[in-house]
C-alpha atoms as a PDB file:
ATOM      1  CA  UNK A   1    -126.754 197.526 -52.722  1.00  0.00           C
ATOM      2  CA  UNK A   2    -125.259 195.214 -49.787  1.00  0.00           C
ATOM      3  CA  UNK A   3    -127.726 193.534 -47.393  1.00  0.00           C
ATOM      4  CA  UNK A   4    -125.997 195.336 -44.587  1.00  0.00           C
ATOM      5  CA  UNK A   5    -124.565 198.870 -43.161  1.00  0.00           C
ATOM      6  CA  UNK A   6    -121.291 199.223 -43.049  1.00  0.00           C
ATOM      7  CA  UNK A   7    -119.864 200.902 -39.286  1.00  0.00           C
ATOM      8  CA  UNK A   8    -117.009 202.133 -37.807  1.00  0.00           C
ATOM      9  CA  UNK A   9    -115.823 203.098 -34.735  1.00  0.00           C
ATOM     10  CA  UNK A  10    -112.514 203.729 -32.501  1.00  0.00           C
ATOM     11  CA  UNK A  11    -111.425 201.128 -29.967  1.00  0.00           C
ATOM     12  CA  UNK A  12    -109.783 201.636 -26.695  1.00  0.00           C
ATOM     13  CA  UNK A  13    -106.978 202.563 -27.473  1.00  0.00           C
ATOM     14  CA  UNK A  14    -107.881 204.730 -30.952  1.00  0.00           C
ATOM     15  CA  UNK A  15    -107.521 201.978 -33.285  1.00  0.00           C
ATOM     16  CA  UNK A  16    -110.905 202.134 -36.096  1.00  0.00           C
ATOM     17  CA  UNK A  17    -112.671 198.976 -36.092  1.00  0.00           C
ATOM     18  CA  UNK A  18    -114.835 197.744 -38.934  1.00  0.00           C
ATOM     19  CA  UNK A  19    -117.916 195.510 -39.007  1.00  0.00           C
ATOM     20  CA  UNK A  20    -121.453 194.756 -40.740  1.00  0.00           C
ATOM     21  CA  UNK A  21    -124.699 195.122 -39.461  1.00  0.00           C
ATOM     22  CA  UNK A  22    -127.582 193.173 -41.247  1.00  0.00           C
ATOM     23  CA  UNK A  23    -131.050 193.135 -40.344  1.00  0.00           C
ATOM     24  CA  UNK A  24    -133.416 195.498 -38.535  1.00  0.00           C
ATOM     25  CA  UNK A  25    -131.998 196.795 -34.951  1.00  0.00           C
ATOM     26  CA  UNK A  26    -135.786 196.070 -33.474  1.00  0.00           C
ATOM     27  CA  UNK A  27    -135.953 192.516 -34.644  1.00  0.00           C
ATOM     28  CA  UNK A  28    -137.469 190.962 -31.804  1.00  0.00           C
ATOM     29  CA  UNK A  29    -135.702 187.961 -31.466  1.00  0.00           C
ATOM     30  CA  UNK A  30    -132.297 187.745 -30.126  1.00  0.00           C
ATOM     31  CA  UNK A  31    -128.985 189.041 -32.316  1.00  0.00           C
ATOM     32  CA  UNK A  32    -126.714 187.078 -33.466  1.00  0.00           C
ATOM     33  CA  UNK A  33    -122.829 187.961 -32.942  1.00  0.00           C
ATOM     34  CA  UNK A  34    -120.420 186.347 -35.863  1.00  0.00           C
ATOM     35  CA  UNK A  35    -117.086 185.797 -35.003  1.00  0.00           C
ATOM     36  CA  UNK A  36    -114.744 184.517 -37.958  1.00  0.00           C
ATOM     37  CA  UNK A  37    -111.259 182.886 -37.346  1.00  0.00           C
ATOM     38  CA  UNK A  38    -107.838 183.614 -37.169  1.00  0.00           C
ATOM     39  CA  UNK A  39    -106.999 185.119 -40.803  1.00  0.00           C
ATOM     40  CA  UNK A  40    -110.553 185.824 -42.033  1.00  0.00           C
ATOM     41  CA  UNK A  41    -112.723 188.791 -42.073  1.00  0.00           C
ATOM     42  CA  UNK A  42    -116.718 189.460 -42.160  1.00  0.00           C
ATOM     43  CA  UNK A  43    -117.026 188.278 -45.881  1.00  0.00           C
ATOM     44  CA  UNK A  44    -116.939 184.963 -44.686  1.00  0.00           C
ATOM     45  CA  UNK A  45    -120.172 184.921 -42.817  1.00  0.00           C
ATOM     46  CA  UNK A  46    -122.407 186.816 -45.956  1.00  0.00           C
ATOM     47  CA  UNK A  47    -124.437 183.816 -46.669  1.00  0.00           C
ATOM     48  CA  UNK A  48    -125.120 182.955 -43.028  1.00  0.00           C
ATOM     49  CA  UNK A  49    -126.070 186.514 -42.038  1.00  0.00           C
ATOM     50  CA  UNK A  50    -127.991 187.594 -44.919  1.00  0.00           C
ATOM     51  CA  UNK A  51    -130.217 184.054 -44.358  1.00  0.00           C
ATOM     52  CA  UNK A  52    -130.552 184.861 -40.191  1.00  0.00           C
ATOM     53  CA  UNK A  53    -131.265 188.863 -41.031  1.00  0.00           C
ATOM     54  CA  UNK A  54    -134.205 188.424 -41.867  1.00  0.00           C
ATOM     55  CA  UNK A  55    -135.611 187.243 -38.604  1.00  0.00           C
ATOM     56  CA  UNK A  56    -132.952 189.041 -36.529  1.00  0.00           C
ATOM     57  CA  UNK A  57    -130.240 191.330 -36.269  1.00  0.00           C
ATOM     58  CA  UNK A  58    -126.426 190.118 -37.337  1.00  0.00           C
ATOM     59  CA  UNK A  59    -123.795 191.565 -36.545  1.00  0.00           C
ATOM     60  CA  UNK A  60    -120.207 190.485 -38.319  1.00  0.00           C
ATOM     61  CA  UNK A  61    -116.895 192.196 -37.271  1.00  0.00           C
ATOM     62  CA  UNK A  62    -113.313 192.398 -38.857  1.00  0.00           C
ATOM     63  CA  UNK A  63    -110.750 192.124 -35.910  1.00  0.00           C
ATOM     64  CA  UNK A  64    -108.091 194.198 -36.040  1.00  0.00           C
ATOM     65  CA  UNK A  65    -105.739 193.611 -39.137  1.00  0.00           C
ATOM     66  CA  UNK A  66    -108.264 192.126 -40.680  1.00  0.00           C
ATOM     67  CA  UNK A  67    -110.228 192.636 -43.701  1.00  0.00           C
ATOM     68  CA  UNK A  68    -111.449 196.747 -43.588  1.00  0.00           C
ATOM     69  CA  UNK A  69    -110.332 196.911 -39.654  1.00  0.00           C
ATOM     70  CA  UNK A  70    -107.206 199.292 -39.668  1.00  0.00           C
ATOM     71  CA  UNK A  71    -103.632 197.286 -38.637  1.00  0.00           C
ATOM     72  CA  UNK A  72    -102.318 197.569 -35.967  1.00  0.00           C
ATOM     73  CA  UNK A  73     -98.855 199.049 -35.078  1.00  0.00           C
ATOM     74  CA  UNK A  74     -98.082 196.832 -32.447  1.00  0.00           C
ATOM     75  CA  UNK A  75     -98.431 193.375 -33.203  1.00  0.00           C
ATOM     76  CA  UNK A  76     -98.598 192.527 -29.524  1.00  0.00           C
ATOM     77  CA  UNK A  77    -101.990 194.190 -29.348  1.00  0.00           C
ATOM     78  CA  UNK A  78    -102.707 190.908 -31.961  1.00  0.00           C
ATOM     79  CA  UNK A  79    -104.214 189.071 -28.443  1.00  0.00           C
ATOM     80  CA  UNK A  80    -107.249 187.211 -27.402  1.00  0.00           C
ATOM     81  CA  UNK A  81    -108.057 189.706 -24.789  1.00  0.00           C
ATOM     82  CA  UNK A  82    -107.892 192.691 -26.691  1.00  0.00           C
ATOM     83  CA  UNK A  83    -110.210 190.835 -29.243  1.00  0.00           C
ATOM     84  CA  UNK A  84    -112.483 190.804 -26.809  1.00  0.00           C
ATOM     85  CA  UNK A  85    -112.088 194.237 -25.512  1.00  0.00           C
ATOM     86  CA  UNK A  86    -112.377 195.224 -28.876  1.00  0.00           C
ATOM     87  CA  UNK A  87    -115.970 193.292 -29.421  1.00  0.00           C
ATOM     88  CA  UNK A  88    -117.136 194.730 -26.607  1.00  0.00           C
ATOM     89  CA  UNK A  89    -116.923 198.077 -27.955  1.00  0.00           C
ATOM     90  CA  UNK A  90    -118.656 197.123 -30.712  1.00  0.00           C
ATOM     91  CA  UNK A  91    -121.338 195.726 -28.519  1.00  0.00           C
ATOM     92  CA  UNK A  92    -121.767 198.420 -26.475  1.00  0.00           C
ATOM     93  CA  UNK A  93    -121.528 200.731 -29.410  1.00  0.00           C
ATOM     94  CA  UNK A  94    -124.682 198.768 -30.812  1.00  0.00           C
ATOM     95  CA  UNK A  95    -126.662 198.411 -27.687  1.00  0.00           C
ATOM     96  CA  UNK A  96    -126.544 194.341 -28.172  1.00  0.00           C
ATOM     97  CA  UNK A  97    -126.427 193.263 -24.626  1.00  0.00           C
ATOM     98  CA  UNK A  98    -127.493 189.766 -25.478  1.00  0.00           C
ATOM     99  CA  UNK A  99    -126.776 187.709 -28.374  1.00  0.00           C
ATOM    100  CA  UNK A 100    -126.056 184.243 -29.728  1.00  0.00           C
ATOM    101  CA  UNK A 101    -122.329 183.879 -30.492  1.00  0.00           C
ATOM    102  CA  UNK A 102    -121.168 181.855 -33.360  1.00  0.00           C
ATOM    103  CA  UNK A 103    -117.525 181.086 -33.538  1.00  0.00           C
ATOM    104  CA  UNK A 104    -115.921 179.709 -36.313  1.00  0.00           C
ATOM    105  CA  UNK A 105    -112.092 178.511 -35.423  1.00  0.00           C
ATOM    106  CA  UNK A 106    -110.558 181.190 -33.087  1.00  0.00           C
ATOM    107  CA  UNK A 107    -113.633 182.926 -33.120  1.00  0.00           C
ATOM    108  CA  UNK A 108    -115.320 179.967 -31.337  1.00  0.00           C
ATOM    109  CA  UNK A 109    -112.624 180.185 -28.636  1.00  0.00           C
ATOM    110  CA  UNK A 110    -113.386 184.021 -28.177  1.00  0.00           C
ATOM    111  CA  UNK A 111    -117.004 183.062 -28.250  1.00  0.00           C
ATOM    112  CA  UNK A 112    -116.056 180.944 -25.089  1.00  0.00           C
ATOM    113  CA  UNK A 113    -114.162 183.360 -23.429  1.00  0.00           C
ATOM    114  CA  UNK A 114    -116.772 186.210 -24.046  1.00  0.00           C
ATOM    115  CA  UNK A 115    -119.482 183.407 -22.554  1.00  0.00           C
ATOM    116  CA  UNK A 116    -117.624 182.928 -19.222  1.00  0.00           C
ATOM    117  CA  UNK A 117    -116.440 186.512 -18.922  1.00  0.00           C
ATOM    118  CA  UNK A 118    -119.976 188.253 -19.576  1.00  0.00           C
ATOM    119  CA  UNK A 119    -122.466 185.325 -18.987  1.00  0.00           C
ATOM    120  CA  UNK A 120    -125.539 187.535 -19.451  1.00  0.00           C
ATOM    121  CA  UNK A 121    -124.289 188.002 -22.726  1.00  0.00           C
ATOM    122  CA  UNK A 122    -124.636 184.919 -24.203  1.00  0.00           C
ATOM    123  CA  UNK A 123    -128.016 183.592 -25.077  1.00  0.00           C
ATOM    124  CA  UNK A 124    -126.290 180.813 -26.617  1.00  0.00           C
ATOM    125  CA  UNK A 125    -122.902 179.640 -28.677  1.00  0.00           C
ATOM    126  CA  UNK A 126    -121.883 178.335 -32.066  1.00  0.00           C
ATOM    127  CA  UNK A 127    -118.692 176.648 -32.086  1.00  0.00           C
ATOM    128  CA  UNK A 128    -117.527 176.166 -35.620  1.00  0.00           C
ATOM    129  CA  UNK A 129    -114.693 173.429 -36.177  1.00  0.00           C
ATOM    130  CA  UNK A 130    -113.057 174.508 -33.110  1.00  0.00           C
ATOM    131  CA  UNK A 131    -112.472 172.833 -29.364  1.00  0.00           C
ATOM    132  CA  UNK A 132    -110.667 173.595 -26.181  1.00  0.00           C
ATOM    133  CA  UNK A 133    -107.285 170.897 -27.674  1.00  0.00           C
ATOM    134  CA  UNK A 134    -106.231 172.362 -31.368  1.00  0.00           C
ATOM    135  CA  UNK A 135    -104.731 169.465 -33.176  1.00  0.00           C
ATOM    136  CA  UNK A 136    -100.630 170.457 -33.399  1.00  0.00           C
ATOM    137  CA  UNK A 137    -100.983 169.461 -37.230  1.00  0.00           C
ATOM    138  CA  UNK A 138    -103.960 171.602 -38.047  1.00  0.00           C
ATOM    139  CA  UNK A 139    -102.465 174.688 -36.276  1.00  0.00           C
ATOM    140  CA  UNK A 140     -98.599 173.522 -37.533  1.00  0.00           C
ATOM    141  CA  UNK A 141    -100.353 173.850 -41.393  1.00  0.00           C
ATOM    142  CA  UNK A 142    -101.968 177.410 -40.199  1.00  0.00           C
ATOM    143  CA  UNK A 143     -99.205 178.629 -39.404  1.00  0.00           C
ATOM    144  CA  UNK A 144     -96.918 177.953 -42.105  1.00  0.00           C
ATOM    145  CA  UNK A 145     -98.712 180.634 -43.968  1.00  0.00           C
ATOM    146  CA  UNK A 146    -100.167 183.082 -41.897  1.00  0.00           C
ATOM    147  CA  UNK A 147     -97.375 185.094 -41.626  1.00  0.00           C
ATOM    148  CA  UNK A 148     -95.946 184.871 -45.350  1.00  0.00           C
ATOM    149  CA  UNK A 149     -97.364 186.913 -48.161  1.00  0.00           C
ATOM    150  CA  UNK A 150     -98.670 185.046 -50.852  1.00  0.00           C
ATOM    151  CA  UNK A 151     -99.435 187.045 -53.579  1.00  0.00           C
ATOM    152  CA  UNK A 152    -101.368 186.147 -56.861  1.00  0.00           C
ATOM    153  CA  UNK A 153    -101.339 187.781 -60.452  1.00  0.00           C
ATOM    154  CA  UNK A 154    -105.588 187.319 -60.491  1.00  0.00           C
ATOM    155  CA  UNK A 155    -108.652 185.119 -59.323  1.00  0.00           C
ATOM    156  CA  UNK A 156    -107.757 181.822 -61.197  1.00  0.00           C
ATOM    157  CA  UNK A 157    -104.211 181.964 -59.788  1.00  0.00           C
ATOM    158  CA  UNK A 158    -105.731 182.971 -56.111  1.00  0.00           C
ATOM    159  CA  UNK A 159    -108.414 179.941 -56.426  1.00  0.00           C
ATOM    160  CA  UNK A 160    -105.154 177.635 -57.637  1.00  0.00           C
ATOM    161  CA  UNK A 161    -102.940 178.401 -54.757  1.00  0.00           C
ATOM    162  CA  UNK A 162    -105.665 178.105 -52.252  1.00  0.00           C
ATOM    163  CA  UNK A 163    -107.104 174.993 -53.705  1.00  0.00           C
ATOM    164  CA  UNK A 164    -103.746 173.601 -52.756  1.00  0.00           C
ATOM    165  CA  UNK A 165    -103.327 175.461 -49.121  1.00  0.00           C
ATOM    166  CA  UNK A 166    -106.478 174.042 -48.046  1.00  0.00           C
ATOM    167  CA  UNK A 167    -107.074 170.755 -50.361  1.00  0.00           C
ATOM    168  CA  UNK A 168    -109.489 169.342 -47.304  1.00  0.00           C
ATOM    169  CA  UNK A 169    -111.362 172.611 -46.995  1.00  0.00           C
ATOM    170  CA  UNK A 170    -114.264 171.749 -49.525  1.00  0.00           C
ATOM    171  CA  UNK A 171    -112.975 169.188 -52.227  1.00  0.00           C
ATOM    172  CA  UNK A 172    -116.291 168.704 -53.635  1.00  0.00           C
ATOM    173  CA  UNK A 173    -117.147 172.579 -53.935  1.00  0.00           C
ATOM    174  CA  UNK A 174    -118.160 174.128 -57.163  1.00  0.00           C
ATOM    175  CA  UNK A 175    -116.095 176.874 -59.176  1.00  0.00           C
ATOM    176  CA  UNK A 176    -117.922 179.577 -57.897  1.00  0.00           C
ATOM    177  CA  UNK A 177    -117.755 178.643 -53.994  1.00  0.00           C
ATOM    178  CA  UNK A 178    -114.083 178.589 -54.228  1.00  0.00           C
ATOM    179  CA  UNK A 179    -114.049 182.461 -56.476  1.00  0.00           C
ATOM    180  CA  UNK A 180    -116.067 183.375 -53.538  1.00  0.00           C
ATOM    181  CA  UNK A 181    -113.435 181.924 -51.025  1.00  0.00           C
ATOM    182  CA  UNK A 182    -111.144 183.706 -53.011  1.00  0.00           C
ATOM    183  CA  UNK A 183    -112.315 187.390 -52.820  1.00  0.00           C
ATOM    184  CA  UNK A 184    -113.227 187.237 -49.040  1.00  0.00           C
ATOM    185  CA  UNK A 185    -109.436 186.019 -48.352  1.00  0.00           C
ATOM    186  CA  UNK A 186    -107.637 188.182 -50.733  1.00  0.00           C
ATOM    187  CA  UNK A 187    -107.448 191.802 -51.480  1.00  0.00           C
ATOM    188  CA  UNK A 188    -105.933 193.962 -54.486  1.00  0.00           C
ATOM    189  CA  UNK A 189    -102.521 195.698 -53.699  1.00  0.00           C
ATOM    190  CA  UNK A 190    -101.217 199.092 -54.998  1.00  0.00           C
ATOM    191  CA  UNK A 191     -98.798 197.019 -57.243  1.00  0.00           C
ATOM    192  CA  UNK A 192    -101.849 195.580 -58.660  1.00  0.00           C
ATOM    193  CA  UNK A 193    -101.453 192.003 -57.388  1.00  0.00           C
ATOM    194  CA  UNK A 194    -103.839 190.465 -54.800  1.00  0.00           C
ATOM    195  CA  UNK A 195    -102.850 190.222 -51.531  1.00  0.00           C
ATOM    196  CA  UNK A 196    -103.882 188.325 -48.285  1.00  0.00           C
ATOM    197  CA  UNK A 197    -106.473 190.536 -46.735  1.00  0.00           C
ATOM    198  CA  UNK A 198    -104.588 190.300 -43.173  1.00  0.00           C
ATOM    199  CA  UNK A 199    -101.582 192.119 -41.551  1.00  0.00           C
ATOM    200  CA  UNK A 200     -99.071 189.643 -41.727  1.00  0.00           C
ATOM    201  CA  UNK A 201     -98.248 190.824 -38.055  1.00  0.00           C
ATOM    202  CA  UNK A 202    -100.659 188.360 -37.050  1.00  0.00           C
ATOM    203  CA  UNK A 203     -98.591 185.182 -36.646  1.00  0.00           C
ATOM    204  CA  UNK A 204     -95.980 187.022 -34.530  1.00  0.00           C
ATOM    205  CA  UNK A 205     -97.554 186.058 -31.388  1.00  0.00           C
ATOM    206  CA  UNK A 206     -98.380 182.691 -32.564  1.00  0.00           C
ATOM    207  CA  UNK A 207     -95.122 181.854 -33.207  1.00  0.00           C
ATOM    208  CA  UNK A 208     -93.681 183.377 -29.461  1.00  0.00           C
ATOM    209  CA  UNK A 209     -96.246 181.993 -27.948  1.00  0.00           C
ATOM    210  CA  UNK A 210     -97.666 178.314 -27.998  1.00  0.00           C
ATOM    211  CA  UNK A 211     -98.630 177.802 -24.773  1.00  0.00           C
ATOM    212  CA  UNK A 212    -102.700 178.208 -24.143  1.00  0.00           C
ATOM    213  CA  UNK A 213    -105.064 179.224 -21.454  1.00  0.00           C
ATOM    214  CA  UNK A 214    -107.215 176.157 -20.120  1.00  0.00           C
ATOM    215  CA  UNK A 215    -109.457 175.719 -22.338  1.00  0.00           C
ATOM    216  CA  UNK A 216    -111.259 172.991 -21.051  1.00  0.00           C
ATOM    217  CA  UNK A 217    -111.856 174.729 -17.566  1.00  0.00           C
ATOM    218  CA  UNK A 218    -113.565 178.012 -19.864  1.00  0.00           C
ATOM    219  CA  UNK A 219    -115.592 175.865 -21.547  1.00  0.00           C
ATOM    220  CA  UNK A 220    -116.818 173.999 -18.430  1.00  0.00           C
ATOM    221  CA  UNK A 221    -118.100 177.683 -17.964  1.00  0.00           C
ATOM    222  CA  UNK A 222    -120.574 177.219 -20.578  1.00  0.00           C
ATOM    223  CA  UNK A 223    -122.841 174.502 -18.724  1.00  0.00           C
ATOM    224  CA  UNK A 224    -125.836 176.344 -18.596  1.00  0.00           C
ATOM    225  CA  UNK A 225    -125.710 178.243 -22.441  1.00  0.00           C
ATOM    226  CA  UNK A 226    -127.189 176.313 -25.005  1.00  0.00           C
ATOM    227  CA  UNK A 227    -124.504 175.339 -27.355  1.00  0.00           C
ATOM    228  CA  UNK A 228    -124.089 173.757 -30.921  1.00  0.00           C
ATOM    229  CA  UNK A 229    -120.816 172.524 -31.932  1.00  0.00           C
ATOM    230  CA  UNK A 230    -120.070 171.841 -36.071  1.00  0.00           C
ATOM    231  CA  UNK A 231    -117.143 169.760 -37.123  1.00  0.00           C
ATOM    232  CA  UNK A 232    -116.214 169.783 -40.732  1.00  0.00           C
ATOM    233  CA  UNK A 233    -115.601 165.426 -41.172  1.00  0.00           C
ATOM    234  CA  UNK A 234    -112.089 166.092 -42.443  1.00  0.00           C
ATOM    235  CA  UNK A 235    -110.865 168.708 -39.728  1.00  0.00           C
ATOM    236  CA  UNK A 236    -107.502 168.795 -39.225  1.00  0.00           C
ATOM    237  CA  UNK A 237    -107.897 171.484 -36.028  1.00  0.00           C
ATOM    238  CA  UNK A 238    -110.883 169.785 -34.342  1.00  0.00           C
ATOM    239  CA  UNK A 239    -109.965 165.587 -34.077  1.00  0.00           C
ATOM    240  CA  UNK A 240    -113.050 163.150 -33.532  1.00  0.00           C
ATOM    241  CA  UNK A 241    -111.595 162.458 -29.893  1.00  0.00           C
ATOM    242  CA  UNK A 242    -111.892 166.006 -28.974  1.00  0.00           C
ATOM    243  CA  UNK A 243    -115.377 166.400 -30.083  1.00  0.00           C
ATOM    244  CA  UNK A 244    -115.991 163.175 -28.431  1.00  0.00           C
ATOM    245  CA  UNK A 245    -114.646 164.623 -25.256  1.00  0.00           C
ATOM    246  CA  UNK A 246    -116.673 168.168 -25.814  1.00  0.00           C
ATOM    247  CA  UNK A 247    -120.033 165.836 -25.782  1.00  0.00           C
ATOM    248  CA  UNK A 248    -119.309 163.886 -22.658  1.00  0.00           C
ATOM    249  CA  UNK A 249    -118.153 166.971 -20.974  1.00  0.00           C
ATOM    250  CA  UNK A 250    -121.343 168.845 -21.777  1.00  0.00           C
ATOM    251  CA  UNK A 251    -124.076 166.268 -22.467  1.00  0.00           C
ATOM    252  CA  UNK A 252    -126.668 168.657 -23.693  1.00  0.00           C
ATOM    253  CA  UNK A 253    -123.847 169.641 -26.300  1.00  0.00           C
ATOM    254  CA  UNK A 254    -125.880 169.570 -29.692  1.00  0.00           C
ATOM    255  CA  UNK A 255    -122.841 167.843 -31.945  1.00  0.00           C
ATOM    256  CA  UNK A 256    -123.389 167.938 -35.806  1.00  0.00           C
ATOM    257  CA  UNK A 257    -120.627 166.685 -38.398  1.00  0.00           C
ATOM    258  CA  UNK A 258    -120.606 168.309 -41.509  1.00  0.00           C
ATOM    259  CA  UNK A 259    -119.615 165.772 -44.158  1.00  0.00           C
ATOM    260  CA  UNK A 260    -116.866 167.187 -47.032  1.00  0.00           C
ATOM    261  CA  UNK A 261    -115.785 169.460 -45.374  1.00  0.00           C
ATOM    262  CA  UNK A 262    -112.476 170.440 -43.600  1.00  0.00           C
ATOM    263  CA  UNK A 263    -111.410 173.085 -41.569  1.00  0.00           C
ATOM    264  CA  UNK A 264    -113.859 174.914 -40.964  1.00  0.00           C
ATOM    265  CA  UNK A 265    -117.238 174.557 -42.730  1.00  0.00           C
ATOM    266  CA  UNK A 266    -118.943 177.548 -44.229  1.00  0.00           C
ATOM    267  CA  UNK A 267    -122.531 176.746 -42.331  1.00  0.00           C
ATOM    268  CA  UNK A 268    -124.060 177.303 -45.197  1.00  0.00           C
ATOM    269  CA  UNK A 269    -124.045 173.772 -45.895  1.00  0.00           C
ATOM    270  CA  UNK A 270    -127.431 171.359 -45.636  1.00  0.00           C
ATOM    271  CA  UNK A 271    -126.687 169.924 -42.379  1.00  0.00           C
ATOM    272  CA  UNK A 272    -125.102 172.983 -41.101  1.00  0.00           C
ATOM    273  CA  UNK A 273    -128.398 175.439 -41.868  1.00  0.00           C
ATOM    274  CA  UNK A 274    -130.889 172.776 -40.481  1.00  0.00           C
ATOM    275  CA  UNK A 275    -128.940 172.735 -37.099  1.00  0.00           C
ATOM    276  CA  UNK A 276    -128.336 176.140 -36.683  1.00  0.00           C
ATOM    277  CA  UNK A 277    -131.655 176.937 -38.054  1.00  0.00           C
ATOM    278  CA  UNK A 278    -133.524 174.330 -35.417  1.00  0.00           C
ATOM    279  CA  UNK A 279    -130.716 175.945 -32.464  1.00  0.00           C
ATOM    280  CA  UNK A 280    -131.736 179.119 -33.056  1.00  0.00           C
ATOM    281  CA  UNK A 281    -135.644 178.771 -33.102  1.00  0.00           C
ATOM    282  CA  UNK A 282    -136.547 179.307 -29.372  1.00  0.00           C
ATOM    283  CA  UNK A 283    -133.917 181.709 -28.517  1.00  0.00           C
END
């Protein structure tokens, strides 16, 4: 049996959401809120919220065309704010009014934006490979395959083609990290091959729309919330200079590289569980 229940409920606009809940609902210390980025889906935080539930409550949502989330019909409704809105259901739905929010990639931005838009919300943030400048190469190499099927004929062929998508992502993982990396990315098909678990729909707005919101002013908005920031040592989204920046912009900014690691670490790396594990301790 799964270390978590398994919910669903309608957004705003009808649309059923997915997401995991791990760990008692009473847990007395604060919850913690996962958000994954652009193309993945609650599978990718298992190790991390299993570990954290049993002190606390976790909870790990897919976003919309993502993962067991329904698609969407209108890829425009593929938007930051709606993300949000979305969350907040989810939220509400839970009666978590406070939580720590870790972020990994575009989850970390949403993590920022759900910080400055509902400051009693956040007890803290978790930014995970992920700043307020996206290196153009980093999100150039995202791109070029978010929006394009892939599909595989089984696991080895899925591990193979990802292995070379991502060859910075964890060169010095085992077999079995990268099987794992494999099932929460892709998904079985009616025509039997595996899929990427994603609506393809995804990239459309991307690829209309470069331009960003200020990033740097939202995350001046965080000044008073604790916050940890993780950047995998060979990140192609997060550069050394921006992290650099992100430190002298907040100086109680906890900043820990994870060695071997590109974009984005797992955080269920050494380095990565001791920080988190120390960040999380008095909140």
């Amino acid at each position: 049996m799964p270390d978590y229940r398994e919910a669903r409920l309608s957004a705003q606009d009808g649309l059923e959401l997915y997401y995991r809940d791990y760990g008692d609902p009473l847990a007395a210390k604060t919850p913690v809120l996962c958000l994954t980025g652009l193309t993945r889906n609650s599978a990718d935080f298992a190790g991390v919220a299993e570990r954290l539930s049993r002190e606390r409550r976790v909870l790990c949502p897919d976003y919309r065309g993502r993962g067991r989330s329904a698609y969407d019909s209108n890829w425009r409704n593929y938007d930051p704010y709606v993300y949000i809105s979305d969350i907040s259901h989810i939220l509400a739905a839970t009666g978590v009014g406070r939580a720590v929010i870790v972020g990994t990639s575009m989850g970390g931005l949403l993590a920022i934006g759900l910080a400055v838009l509902r400051p009693s919300l956040a007890a803290g943030v978790v930014l995970n490979d992920i700043g307020p400048n996206v290196s153009n190469p980093g999100l150039d190499r995202i791109l070029r395959y978010v929006g394009v099927d892939h599909p595989q004929s089984d696991w080895t062929s899925a591990v193979r083609f990802l292995k070379e998508l991502t060859p910075t992502l964890a060169p010095k993982a085992d077999d079995a990290w990268w099987r794992t990396h494999a099932e929460a990315t892709y998904r079985k098909g009616g025509d039997g091959l595996l899929h990427f678990d994603w609506d393809l729909a995804i990239a459309k707005p991307l690829q209309r729309q470069r331009a960003t919101a200020d990033v740097w002013t939202m995350f001046r908005g965080l000044t008073a919330i604790p916050t940890l920031a993780f950047r995998g040592a060979l990140s192609d989204v997060l550069t050394e200079d921006v992290f650099h920046r992100m430190a002298l912009e907040k100086p109680d900014l906890v900043c820990v590289t994870v060695p071997d690691k590109g974009h984005t670490p797992s955080l269920t790396e050494p380095e990565a569980t001791e920080a988190l594990d120390a960040f999380l301790r008095p909140l």
